[in-house]
C-alpha atoms as a PDB file:
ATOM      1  CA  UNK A   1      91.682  98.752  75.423  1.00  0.00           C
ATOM      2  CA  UNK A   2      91.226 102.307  76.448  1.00  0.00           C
ATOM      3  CA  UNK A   3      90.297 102.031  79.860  1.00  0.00           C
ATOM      4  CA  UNK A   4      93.578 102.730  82.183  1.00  0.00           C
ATOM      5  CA  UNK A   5      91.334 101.508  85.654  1.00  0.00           C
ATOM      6  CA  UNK A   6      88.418 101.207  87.581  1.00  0.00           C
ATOM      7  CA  UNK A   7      87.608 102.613  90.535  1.00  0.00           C
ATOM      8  CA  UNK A   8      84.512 101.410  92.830  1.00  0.00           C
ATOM      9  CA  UNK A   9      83.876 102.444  96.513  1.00  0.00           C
ATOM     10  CA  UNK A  10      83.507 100.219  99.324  1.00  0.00           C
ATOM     11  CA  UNK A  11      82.853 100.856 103.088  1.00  0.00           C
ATOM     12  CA  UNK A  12      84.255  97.838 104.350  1.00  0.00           C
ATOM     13  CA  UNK A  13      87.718  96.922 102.439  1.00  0.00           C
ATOM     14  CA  UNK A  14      88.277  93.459 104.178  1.00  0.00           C
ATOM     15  CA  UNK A  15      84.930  92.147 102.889  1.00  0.00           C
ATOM     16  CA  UNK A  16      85.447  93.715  99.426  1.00  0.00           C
ATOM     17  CA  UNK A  17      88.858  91.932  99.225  1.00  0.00           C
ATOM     18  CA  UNK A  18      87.705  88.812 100.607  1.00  0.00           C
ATOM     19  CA  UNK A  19      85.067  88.652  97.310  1.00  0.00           C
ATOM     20  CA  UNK A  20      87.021  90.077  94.828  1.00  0.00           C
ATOM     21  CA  UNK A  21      90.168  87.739  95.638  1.00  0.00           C
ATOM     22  CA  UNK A  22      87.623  84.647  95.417  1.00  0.00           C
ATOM     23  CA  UNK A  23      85.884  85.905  92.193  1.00  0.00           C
ATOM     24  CA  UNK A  24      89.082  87.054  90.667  1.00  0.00           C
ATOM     25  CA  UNK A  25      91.249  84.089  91.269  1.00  0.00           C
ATOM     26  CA  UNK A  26      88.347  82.114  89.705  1.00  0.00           C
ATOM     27  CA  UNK A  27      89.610  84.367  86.305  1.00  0.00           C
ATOM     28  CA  UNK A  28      93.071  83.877  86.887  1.00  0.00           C
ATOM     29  CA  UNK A  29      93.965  86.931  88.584  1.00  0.00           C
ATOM     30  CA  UNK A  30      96.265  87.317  91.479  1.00  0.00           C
ATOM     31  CA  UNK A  31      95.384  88.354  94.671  1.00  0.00           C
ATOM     32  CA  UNK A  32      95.057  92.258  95.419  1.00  0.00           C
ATOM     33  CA  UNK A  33      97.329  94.048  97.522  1.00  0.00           C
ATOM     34  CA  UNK A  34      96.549  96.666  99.885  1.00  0.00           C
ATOM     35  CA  UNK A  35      98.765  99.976  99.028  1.00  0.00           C
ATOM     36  CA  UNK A  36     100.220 102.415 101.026  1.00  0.00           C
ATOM     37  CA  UNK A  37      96.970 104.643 100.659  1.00  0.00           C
ATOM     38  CA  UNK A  38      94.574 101.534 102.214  1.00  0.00           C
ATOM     39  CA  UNK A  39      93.451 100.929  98.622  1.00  0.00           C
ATOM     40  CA  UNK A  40      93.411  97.314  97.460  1.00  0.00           C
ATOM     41  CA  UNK A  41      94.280  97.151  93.894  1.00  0.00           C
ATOM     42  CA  UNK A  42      93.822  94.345  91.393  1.00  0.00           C
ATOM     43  CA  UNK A  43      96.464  94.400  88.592  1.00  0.00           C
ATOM     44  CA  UNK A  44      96.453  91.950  85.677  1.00  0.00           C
ATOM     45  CA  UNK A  45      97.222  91.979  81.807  1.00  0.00           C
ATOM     46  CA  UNK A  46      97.753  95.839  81.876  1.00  0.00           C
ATOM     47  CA  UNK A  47      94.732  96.360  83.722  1.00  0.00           C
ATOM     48  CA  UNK A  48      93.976  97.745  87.084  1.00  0.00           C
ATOM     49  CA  UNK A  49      91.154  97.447  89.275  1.00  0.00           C
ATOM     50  CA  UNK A  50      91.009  99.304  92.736  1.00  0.00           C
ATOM     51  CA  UNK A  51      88.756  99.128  95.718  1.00  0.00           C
ATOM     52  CA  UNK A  52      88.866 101.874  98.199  1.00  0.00           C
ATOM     53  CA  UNK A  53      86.968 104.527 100.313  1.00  0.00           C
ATOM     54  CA  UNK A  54      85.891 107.132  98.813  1.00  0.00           C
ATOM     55  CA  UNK A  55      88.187 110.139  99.518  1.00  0.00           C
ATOM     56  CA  UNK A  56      85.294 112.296 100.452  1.00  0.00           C
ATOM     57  CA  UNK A  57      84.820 110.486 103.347  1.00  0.00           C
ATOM     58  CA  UNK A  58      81.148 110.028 102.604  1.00  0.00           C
ATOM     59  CA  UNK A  59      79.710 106.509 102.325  1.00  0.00           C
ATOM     60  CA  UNK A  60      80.219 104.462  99.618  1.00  0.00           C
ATOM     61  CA  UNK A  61      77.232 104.145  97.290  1.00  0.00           C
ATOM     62  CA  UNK A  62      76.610 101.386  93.834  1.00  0.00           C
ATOM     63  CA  UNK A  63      75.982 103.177  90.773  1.00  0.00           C
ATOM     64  CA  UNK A  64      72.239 102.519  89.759  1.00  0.00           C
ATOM     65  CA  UNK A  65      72.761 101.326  85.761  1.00  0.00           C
ATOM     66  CA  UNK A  66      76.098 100.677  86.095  1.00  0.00           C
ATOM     67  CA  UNK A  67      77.580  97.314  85.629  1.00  0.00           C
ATOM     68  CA  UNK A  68      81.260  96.317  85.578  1.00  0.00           C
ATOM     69  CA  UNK A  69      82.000  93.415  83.283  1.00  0.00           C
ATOM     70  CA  UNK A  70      84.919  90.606  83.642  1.00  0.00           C
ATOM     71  CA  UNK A  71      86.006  88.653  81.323  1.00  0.00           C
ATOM     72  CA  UNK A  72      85.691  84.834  81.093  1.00  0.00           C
ATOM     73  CA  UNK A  73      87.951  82.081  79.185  1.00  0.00           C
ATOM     74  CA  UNK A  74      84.632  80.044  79.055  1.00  0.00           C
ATOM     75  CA  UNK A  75      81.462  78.886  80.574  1.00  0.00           C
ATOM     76  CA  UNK A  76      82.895  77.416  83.510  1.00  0.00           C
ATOM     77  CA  UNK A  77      85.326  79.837  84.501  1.00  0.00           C
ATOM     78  CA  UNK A  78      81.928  82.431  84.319  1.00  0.00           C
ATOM     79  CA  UNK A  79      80.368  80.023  86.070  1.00  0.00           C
ATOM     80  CA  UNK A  80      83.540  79.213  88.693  1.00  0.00           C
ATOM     81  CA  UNK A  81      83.643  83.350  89.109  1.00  0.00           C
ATOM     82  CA  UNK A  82      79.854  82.955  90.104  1.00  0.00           C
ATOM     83  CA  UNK A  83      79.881  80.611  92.717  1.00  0.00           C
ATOM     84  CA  UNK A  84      82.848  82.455  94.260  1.00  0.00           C
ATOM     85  CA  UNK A  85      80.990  85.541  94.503  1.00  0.00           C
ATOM     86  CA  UNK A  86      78.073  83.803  96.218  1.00  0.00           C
ATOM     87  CA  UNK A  87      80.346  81.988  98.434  1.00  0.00           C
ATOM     88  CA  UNK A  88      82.494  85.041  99.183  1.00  0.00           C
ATOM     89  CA  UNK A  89      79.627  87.839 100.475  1.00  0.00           C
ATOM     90  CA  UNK A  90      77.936  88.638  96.553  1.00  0.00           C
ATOM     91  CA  UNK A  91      74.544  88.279  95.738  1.00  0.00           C
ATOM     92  CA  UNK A  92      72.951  86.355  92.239  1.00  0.00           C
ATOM     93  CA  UNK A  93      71.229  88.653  90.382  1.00  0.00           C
ATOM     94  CA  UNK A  94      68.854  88.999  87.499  1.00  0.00           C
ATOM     95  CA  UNK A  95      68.678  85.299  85.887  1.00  0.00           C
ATOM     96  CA  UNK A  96      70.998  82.259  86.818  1.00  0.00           C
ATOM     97  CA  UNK A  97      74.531  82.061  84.789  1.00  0.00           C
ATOM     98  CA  UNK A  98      73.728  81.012  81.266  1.00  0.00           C
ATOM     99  CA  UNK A  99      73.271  81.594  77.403  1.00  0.00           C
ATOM    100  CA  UNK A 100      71.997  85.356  76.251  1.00  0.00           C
ATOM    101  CA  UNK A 101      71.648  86.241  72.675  1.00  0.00           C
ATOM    102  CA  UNK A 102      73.272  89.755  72.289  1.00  0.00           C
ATOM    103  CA  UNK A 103      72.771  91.998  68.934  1.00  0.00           C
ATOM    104  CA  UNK A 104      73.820  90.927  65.369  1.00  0.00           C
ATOM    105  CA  UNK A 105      73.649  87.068  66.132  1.00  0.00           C
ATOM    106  CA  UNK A 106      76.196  87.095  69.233  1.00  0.00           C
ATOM    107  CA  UNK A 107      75.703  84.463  71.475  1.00  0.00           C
ATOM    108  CA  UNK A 108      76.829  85.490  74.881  1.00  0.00           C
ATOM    109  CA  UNK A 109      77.578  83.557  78.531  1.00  0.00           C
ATOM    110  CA  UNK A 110      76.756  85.745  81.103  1.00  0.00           C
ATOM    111  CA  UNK A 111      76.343  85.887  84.896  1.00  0.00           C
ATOM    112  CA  UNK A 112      75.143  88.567  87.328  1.00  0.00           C
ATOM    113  CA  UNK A 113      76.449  89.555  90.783  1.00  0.00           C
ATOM    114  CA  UNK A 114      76.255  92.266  93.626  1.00  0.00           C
ATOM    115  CA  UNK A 115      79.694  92.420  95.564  1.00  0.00           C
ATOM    116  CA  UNK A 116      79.547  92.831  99.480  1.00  0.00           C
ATOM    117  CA  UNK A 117      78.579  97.069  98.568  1.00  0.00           C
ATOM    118  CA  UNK A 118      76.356  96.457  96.037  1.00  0.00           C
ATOM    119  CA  UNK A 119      78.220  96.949  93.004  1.00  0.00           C
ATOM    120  CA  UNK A 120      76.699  95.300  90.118  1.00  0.00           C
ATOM    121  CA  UNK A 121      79.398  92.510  88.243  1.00  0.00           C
ATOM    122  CA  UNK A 122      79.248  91.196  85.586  1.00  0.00           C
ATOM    123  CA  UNK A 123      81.033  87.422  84.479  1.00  0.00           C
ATOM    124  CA  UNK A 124      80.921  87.674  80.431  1.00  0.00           C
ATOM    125  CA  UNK A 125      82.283  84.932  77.755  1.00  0.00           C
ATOM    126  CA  UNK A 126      81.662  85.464  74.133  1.00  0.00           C
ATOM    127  CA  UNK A 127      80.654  82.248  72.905  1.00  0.00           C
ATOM    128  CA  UNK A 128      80.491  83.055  68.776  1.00  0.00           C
ATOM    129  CA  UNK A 129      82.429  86.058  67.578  1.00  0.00           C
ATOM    130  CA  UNK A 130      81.282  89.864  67.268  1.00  0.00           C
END
């Protein structure tokens, strides 16, 4: 992977954590953990993922087109990463959790989800190979 982290804004850290614990955990990630910067950071397989406000101190804004994507052991746990969104402050988006045919044959799992500042999520499984 060549991504070191992600960064997304959030104006209100306590609802952002209270989502992205739910969804997470429902991927097997630990809980995040506020820093000594008020950042709460997500750290798991090498990867980090950190919620914060922006340094600016300007609003935090979603990025129209952009679309974070987490990854999924299967179906359910997509599905499991779903419902804890929904339950958790995110909003369903485009069609319901299921079956999408990407390029060259793939056959994909996917669910979409706004988090509590409108961040567009993605739950992703690859059902048949690249």
């Amino acid at each position: 992977m060549f991504i070191s982290h992600i960064v997304l804004g959030a104006n209100d850290i306590e609802a952002a954590r209270k989502f992205y614990d739910a969804t997470l955990a429902a991927l097997g990630v630990p809980a995040g953990v506020i820093d000594a910067r008020g950042r709460l950071v997500y750290q798991y397989d090498g990867n980090r993922f950190v919620i914060t406000s922006p340094v600016d101190g300007q609003p935090a804004t979603h990025g129209n087109g952009t679309t974070i994507g987490f990854l999924g052991t299967s179906p359910a746990a997509v599905d499991d990463w779903h419902a804890a969104g929904i339950a958790n402050g995110g909003t369903s988006v485009e069609d319901p959790p299921g079956i999408r045919h990407g390029t060259e044959n793939r056959v994909l799992y996917l669910a979409y989800l706004r988090d509590p500042s409108g961040n567009k999520l993605c739950g992703f499984h690859r059902i048949s190979p690249p």
